[in-house]
N, C-alpha and C. Protein backbone atom coordinates (compact mmCIF):
# COMPACT_ATOMS: atom_id res chain seq x y z
N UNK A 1 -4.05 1.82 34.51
CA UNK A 1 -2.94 2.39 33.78
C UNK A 1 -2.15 1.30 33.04
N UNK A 2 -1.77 0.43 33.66
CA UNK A 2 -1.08 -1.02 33.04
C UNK A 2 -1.64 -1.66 31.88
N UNK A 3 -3.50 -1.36 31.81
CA UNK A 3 -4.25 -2.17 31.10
C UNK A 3 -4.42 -1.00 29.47
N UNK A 4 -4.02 0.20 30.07
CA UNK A 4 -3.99 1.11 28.78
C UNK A 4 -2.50 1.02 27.74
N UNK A 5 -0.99 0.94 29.19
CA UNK A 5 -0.04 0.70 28.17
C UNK A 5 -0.15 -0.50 27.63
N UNK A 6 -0.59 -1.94 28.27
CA UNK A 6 -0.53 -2.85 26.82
C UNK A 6 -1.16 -2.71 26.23
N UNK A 7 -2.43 -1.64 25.88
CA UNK A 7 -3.03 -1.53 24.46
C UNK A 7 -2.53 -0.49 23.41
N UNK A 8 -1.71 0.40 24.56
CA UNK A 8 -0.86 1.31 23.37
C UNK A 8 0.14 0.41 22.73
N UNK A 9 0.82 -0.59 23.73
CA UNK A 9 1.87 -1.36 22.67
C UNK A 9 1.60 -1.84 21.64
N UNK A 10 -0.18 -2.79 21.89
CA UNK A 10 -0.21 -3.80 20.97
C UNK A 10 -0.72 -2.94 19.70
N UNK A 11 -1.41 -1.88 19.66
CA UNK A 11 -1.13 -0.92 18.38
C UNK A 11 -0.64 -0.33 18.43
N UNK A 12 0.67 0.15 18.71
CA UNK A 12 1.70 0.86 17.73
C UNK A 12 2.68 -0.79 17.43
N UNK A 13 2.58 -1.87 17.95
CA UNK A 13 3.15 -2.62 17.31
C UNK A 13 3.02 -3.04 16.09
N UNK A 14 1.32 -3.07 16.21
CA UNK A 14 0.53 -3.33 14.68
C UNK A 14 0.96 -2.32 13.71
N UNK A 15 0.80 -1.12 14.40
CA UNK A 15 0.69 0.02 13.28
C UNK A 15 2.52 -0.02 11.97
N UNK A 16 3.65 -0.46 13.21
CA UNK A 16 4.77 -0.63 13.11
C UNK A 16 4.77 -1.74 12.02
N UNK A 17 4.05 -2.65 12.60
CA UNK A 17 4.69 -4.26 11.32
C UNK A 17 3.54 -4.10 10.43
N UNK A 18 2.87 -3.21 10.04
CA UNK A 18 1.77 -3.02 8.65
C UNK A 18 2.42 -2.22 7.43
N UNK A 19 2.44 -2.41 6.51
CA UNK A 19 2.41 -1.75 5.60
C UNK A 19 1.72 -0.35 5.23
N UNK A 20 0.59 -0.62 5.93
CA UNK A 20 -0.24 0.48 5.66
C UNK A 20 0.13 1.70 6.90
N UNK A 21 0.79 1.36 7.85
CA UNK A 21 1.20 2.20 9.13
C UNK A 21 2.90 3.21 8.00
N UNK A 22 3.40 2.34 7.54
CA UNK A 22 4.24 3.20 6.66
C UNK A 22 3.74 3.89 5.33
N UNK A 23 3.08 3.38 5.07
CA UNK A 23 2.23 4.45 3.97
C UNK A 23 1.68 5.67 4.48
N UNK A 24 0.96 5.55 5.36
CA UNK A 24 0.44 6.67 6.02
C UNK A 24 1.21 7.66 6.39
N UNK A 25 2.70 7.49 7.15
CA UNK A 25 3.54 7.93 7.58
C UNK A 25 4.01 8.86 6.25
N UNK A 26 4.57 8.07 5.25
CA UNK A 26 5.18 8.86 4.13
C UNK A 26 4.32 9.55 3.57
N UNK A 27 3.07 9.37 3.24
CA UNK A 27 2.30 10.16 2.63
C UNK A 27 2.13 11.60 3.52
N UNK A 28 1.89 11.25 4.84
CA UNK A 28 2.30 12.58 5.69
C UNK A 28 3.43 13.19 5.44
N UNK A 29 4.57 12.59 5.80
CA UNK A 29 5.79 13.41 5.63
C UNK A 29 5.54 14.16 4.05
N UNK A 30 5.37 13.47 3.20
CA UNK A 30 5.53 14.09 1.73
C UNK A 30 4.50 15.22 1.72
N UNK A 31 3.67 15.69 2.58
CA UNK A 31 2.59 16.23 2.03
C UNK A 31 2.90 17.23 3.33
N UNK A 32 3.85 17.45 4.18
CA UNK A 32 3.91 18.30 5.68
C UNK A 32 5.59 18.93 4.44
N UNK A 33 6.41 18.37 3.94
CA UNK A 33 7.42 18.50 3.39
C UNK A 33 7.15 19.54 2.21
N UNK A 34 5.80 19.23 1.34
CA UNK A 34 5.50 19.81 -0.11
C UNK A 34 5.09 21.14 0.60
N UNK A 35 3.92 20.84 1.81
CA UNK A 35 3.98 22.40 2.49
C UNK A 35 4.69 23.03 3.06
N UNK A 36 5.80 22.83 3.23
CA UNK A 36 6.80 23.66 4.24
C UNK A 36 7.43 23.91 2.67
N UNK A 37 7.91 23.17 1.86
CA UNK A 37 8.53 23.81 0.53
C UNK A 37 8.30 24.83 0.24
N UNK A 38 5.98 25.07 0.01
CA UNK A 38 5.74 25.95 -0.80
C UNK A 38 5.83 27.56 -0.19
N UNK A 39 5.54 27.48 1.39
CA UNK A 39 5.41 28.36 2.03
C UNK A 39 7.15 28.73 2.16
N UNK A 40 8.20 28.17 2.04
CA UNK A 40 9.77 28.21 2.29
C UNK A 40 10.15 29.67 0.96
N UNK A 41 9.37 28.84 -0.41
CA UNK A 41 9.36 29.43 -1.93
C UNK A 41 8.76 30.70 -1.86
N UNK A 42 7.77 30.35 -1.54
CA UNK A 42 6.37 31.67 -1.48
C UNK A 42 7.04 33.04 -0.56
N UNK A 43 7.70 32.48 1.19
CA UNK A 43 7.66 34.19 1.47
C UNK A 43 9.63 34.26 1.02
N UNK A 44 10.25 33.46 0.63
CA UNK A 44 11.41 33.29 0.15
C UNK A 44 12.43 33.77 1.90
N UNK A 45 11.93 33.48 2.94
CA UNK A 45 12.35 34.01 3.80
C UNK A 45 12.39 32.87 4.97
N UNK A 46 13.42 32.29 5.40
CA UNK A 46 13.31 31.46 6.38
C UNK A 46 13.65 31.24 8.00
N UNK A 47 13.02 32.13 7.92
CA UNK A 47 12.81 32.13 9.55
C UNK A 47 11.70 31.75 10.09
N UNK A 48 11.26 31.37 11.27
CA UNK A 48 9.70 30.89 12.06
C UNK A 48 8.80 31.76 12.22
N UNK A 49 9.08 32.65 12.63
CA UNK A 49 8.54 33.80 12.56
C UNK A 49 7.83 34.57 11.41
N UNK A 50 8.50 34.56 10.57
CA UNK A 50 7.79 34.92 9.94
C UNK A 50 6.59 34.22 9.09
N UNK A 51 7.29 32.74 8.84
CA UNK A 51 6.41 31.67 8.34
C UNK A 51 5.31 31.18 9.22
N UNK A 52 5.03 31.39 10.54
CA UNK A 52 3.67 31.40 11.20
C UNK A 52 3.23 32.61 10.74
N UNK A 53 3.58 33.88 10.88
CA UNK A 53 2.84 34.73 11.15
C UNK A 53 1.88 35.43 9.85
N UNK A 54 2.66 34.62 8.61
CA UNK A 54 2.22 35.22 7.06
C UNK A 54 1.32 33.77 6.48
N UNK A 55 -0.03 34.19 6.17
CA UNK A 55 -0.64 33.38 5.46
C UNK A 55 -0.30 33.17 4.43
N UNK A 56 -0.60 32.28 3.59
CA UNK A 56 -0.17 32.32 1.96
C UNK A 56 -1.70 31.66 1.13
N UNK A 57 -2.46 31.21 2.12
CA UNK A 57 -3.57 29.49 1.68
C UNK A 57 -4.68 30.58 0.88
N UNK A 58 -5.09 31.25 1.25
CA UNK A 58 -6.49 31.88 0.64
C UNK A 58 -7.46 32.94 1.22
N UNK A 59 -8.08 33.03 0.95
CA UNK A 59 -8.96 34.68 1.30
C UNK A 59 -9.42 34.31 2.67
N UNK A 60 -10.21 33.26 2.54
CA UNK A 60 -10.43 33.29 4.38
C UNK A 60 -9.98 32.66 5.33
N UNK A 61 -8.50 32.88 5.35
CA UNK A 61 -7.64 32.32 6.22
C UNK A 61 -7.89 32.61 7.96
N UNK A 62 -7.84 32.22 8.70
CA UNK A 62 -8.00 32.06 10.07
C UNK A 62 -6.88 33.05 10.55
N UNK A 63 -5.59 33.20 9.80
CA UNK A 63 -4.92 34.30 10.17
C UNK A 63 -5.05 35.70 9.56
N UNK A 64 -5.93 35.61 8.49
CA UNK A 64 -6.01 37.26 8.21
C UNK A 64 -6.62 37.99 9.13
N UNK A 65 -6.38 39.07 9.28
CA UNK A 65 -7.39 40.28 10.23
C UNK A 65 -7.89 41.04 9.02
């Protein structure tokens, strides 16, 4: 167990002092942000509920019945 947390430290330390560990990050946020926008726009309704429960992506969505 000891020998796994110093390998989680020593990468998320890396991941922390890289450049590329914050790129990744923002490019996520911007792209989890642009989807919560479109789906926010699309059912114009903001509650959780309803935004899980309504697809918006395409014909063979995993949530249509």
């Amino acid at each position: 167990m000891r020998t796994l947390r110093i390998l989680f430290a020593k990468e998320l330390s890396a991941t922390l002092t890289s450049p590329i560990g914050y790129t990744v990050a923002a490019v996520f946020l911007l792209v989890l942000g642009y989807t919560f926008s479109l789906t926010l726009f699309a059912t114009k309704v903001a509650n959780l509920p309803t935004s899980f429960t309504r697809c918006m992506c395409c014909r063979s969505c995993w949530c249509r019945s």
